[in-house]
Every structure is written in structure tokens, then in C-alpha cells.
N, C-alpha and C. Protein backbone atom coordinates (compact mmCIF):
# COMPACT_ATOMS: atom_id res chain seq x y z
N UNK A 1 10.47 -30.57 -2.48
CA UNK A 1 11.51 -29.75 -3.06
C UNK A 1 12.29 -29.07 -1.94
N UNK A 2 13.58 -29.20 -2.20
CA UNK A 2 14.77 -28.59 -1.28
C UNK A 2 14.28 -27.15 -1.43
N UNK A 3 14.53 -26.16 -0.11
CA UNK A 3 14.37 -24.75 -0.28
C UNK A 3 15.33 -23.98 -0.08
N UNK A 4 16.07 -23.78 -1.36
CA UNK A 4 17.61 -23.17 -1.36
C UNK A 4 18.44 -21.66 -0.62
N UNK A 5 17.04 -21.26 0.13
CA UNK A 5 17.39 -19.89 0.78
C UNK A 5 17.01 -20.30 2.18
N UNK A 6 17.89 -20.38 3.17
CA UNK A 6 17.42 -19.89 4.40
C UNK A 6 16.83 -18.42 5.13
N UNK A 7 16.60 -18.94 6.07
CA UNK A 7 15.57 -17.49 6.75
C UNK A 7 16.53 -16.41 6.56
N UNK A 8 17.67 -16.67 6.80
CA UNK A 8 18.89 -15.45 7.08
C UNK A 8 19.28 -14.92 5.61
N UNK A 9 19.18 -15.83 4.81
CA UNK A 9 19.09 -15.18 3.21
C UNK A 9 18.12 -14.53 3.09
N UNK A 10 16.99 -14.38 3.28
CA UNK A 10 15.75 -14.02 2.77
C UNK A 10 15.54 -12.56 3.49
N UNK A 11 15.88 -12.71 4.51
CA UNK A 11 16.35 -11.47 5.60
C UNK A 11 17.30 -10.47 4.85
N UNK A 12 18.05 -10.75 4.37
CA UNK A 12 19.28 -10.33 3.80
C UNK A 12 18.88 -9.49 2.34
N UNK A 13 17.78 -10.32 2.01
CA UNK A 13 17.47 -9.92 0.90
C UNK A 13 16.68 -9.17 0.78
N UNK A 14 15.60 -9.59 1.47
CA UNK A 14 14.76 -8.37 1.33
C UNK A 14 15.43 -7.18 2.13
N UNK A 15 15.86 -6.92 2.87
CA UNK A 15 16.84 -5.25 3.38
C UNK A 15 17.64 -4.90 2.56
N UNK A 16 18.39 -5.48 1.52
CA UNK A 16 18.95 -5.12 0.62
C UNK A 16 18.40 -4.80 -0.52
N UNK A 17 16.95 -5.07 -0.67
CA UNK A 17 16.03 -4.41 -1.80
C UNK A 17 15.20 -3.31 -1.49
N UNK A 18 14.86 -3.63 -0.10
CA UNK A 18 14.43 -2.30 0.55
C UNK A 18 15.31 -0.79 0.66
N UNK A 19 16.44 -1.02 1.05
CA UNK A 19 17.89 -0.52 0.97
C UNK A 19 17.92 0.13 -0.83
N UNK A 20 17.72 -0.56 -1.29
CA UNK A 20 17.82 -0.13 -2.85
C UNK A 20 16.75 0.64 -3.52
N UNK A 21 15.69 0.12 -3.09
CA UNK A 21 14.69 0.86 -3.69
C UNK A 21 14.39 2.14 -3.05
N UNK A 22 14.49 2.20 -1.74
CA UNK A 22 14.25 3.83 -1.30
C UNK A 22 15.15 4.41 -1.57
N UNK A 23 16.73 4.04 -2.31
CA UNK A 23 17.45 5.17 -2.42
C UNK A 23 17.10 5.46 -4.10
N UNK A 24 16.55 4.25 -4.60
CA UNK A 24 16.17 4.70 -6.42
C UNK A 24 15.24 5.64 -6.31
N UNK A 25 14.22 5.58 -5.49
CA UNK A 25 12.77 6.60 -5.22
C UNK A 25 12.92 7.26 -4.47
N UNK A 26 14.36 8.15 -4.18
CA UNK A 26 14.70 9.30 -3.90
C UNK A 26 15.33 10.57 -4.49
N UNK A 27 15.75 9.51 -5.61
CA UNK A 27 16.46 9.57 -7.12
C UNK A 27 15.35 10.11 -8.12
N UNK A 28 14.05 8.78 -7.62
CA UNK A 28 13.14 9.01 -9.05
C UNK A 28 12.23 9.92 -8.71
N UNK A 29 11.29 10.11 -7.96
CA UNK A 29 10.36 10.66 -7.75
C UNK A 29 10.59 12.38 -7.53
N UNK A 30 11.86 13.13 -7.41
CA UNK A 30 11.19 14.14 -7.42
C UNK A 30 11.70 14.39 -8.73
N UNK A 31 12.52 13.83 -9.54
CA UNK A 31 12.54 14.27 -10.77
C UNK A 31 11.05 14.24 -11.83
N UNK A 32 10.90 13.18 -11.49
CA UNK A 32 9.68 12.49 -11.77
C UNK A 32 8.15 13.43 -12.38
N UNK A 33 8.24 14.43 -10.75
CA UNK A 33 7.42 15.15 -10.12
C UNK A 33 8.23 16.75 -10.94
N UNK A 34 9.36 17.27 -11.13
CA UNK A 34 9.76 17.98 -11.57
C UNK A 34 9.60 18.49 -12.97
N UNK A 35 9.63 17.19 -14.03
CA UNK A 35 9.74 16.81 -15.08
C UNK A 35 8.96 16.82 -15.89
N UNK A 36 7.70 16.67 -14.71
CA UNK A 36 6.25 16.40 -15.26
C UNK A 36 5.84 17.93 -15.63
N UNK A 37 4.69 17.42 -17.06
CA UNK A 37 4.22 18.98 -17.81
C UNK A 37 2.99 19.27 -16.87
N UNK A 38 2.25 18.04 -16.32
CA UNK A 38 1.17 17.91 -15.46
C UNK A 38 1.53 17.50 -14.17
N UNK A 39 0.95 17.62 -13.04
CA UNK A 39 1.64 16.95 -11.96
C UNK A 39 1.29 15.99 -11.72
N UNK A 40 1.70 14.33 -11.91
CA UNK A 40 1.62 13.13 -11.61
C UNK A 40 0.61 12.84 -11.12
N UNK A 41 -0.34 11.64 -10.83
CA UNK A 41 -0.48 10.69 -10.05
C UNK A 41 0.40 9.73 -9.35
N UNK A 42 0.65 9.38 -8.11
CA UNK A 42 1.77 9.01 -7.75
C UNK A 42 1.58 7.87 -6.21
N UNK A 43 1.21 6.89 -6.66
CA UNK A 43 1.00 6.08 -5.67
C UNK A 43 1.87 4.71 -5.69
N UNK A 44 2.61 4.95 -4.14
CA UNK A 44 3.23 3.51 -3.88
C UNK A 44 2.40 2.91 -2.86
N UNK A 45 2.64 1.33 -2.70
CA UNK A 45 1.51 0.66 -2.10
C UNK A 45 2.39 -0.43 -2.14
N UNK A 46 2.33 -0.98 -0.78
CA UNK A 46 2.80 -2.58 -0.47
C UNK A 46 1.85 -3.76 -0.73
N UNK A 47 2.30 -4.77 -0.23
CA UNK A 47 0.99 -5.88 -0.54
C UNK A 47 0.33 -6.62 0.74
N UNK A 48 1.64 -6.71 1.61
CA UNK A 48 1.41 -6.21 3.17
C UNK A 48 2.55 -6.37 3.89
N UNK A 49 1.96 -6.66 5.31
CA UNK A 49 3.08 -6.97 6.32
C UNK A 49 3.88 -8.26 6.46
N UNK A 50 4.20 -8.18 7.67
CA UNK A 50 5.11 -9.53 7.86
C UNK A 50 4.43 -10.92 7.59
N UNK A 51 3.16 -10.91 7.55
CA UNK A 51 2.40 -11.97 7.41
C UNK A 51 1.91 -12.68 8.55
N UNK A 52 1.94 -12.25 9.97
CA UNK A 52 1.45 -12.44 10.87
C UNK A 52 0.00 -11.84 10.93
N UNK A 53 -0.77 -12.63 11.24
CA UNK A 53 -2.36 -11.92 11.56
C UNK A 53 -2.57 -10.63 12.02
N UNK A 54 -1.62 -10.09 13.08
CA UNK A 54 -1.60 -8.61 13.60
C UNK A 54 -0.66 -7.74 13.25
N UNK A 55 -0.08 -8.46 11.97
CA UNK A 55 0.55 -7.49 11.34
C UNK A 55 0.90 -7.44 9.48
N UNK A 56 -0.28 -8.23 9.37
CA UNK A 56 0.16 -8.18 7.36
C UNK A 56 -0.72 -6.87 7.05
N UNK A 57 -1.65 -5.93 7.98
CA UNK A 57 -2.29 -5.07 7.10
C UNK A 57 -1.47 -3.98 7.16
N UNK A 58 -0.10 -3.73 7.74
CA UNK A 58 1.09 -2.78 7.92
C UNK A 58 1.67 -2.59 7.01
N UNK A 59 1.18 -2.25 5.97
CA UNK A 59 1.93 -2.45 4.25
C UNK A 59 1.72 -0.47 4.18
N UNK A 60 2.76 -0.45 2.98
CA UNK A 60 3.24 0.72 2.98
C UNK A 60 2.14 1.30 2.30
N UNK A 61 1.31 2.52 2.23
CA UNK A 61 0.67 3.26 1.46
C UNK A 61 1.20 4.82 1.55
N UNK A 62 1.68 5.02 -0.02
CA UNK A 62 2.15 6.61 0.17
C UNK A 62 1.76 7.31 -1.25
N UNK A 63 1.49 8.44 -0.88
CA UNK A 63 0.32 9.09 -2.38
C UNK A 63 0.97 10.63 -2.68
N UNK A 64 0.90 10.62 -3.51
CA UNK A 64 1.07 11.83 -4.51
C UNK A 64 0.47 12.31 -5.51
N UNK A 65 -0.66 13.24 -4.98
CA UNK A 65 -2.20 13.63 -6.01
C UNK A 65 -2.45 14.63 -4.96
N UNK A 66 -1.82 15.69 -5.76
CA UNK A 66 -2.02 16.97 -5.41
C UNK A 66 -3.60 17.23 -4.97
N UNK A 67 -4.36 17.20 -6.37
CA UNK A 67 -5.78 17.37 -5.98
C UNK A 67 -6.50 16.69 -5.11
N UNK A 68 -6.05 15.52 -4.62
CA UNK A 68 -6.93 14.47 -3.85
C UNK A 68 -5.79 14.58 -2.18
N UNK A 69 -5.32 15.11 -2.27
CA UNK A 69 -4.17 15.41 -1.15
C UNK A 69 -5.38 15.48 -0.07
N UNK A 70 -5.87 16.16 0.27
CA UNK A 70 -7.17 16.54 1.10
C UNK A 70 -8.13 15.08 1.67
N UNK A 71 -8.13 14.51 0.44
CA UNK A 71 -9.14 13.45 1.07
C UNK A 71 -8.96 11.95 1.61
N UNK A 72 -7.76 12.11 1.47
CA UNK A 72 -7.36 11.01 2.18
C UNK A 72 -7.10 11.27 3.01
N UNK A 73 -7.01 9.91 4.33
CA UNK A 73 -7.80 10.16 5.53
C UNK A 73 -6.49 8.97 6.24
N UNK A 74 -6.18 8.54 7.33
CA UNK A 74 -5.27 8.51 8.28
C UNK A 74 -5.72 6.68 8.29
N UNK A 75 -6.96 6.62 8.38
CA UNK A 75 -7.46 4.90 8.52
C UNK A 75 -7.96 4.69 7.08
N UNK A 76 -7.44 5.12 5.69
CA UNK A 76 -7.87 4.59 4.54
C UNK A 76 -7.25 2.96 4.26
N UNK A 77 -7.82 2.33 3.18
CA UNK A 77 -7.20 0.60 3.22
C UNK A 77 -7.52 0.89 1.68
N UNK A 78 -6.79 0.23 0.81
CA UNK A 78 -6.34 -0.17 -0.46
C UNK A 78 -7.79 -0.22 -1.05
N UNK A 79 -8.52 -0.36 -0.53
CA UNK A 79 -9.95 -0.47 -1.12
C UNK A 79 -10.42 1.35 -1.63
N UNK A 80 -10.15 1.92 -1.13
CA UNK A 80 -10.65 3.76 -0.74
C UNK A 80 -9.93 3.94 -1.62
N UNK A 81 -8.56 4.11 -1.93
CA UNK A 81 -7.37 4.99 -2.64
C UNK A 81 -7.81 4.84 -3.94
N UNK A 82 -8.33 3.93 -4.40
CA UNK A 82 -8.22 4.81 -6.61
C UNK A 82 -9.93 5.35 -6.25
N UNK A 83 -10.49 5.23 -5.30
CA UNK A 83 -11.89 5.92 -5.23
C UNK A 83 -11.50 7.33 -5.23
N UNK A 84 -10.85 7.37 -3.89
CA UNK A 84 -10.77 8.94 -3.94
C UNK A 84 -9.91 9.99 -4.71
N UNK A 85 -9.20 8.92 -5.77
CA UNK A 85 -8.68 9.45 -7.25
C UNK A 85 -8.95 9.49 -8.42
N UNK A 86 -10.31 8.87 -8.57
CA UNK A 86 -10.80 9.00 -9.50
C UNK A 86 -11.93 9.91 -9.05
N UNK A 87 -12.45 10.25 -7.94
CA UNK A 87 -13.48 11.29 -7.60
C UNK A 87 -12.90 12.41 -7.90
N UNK A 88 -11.28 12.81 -7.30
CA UNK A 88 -10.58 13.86 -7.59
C UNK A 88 -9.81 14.33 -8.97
N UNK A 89 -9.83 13.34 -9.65
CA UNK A 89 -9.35 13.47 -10.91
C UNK A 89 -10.22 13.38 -12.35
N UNK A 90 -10.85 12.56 -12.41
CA UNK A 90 -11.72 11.85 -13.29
C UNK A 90 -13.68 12.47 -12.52
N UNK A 91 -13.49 13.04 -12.35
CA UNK A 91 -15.25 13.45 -11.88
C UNK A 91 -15.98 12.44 -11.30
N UNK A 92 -15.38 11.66 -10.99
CA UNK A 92 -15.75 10.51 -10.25
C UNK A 92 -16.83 10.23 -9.32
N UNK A 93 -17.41 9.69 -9.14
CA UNK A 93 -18.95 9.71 -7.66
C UNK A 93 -18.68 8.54 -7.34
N UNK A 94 -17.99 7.72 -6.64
CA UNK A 94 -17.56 7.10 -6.22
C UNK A 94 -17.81 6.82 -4.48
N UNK A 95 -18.57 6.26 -4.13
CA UNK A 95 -19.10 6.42 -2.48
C UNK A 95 -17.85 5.39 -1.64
N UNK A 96 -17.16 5.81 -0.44
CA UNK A 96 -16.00 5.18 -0.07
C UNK A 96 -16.75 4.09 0.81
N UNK A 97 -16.03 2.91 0.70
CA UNK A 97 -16.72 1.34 1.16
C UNK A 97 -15.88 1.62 2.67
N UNK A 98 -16.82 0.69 3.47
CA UNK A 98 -15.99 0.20 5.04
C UNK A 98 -14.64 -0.02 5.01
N UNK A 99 -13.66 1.03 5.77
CA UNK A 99 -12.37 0.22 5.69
C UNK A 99 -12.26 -0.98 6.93
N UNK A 100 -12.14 -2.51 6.04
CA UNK A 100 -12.13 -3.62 6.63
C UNK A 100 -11.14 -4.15 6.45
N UNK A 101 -10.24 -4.61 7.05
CA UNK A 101 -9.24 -6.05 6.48
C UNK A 101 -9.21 -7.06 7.09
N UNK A 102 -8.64 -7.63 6.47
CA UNK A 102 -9.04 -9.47 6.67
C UNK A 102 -7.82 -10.13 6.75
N UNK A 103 -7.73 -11.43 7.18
CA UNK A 103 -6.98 -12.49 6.86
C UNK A 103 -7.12 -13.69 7.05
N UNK A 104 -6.43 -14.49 6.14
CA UNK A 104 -6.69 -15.96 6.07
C UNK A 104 -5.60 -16.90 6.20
N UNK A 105 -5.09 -17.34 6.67
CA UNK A 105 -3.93 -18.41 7.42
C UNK A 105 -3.35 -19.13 6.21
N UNK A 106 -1.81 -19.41 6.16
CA UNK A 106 -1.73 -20.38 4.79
C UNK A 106 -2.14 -21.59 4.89
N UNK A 107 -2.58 -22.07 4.05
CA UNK A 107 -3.55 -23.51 3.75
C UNK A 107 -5.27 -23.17 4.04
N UNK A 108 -5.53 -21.58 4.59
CA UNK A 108 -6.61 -21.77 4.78
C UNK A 108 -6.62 -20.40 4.19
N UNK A 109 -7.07 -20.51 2.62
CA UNK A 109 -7.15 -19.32 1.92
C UNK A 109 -8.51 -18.51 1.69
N UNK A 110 -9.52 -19.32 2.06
CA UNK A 110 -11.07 -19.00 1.94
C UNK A 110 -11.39 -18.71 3.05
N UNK A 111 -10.81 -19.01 3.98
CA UNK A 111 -11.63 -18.73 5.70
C UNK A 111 -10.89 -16.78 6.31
N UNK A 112 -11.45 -15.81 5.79
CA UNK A 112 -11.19 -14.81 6.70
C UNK A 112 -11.65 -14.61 7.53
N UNK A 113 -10.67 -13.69 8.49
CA UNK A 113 -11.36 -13.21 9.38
C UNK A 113 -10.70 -11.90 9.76
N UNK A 114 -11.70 -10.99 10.03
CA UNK A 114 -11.46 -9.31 10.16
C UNK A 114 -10.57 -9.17 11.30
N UNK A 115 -9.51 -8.22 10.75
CA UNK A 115 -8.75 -8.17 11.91
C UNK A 115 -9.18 -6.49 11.80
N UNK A 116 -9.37 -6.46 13.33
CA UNK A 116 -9.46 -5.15 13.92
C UNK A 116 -8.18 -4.52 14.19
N UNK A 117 -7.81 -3.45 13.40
CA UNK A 117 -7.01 -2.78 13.28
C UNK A 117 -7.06 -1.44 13.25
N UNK A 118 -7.77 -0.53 13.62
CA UNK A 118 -8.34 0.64 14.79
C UNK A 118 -8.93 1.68 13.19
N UNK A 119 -9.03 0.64 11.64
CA UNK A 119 -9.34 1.20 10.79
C UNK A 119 -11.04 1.64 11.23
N UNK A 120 -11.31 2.92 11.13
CA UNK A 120 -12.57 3.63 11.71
C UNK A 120 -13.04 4.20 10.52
N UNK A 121 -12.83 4.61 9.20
CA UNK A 121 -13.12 5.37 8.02
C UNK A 121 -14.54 5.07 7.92
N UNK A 122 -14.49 5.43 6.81
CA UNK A 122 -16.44 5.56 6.01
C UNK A 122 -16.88 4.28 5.93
């Protein structure tokens, strides 16, 4: 199959959605947060990086939980974050796992391997 976008489209595109969406969630979120009778839970989260080995675990994580504000920690990974919101919200006991990440090459979707990424947490 022909692939109807070149690199320079795809470039184009994604900055122009990036471009769009931080100015909508500058728009939305403090109304959001204003509006609210309770104060939100409020988590954005990427899926990752560029897709290079030393750089797909560079994905955006940004939180808004007043009560759990405290326990999140500087080297947390997608694995930790609804732990330490449901400990803080929901009475939760929730013990925080190794922050590890991984990756696996395309065509080689089963073979990870830990990339050291200076994540030091629990």
C-alpha cells in the first residue's frame, strides 16, 4: 500500500495538533477546575516519545489531584500514577511497583528491553 503522507506532512501535523491542543487546554482546564463543585481529578498523559529507544519514555505526564499533589515523585512512570490516586482518593493501599520502562523495536514486539532512564522510584 502507497503511503499518502510524507515525513514533512506528518511533521506538519502533528505541530499543528500540538499547537491546538495546548491552546484548547488553556481554555479548558482552568475553567474546568473553576467550575468544578469538587476539585477534579485531572490527568494528562502521552503514550510516548519519538519512538527512538532513548527517547519513547519522554511522554508527557501532568496531574491535577490536589490531595495526591504531595506524592508524586519526579521519576514516577505510568505504572505509579492511578496508584497514588487511588491511595489518595479512594483509601486505597496500593504498594508503588519498580519504576521500569522498556522497549521493543518494530517487528520485534515481544523482545523488551529496559531502558535505563535515571527512573530511581520505589
Amino acid at each position: 500500500m502507497r503511503n499518502l503522507y510524507t515525513d514533512e506532512d506528518h511533521r506538519r501535523g502533528y505541530s499543528a495538533a500540538v499547537t491546538y491542543i495546548d491552546k484548547r487546554m488553556l481554555e479548558i482546564l482552568p475553567r474546568l477546575i473553576q467550575d468544578s463543585g469538587t476539585p477534579p481529578v485531572i490527568i494528562l498523559a502521552g503514550d510516548h516519545g519519538t519512538g527512538e529507544s532513548d527517547t519513547v519514555t519522554q511522554n508527557l505526564e501532568a496531574f491535577y489531584a490536589p490531595k495526591a499533589g504531595s506524592n508524586f515523585y519526579a521519576q514516577i512512570t505510568p505504572v505509579n500514577i492511578f496508584r497514588v490516586v487511588f491511595d489518595a482518593y479512594f483509601n486505597g493501599n496500593f504498594n508503588l511497583l519498580p519504576d521500569h520502562s522498556y522497549f521493543s523495536a518494530e517487528g520485534k514486539y515481544f523482545n523488551f528491553k529496559e531502558i535505563t532512564n535515571g527512573c530511581t522510584g520505589p
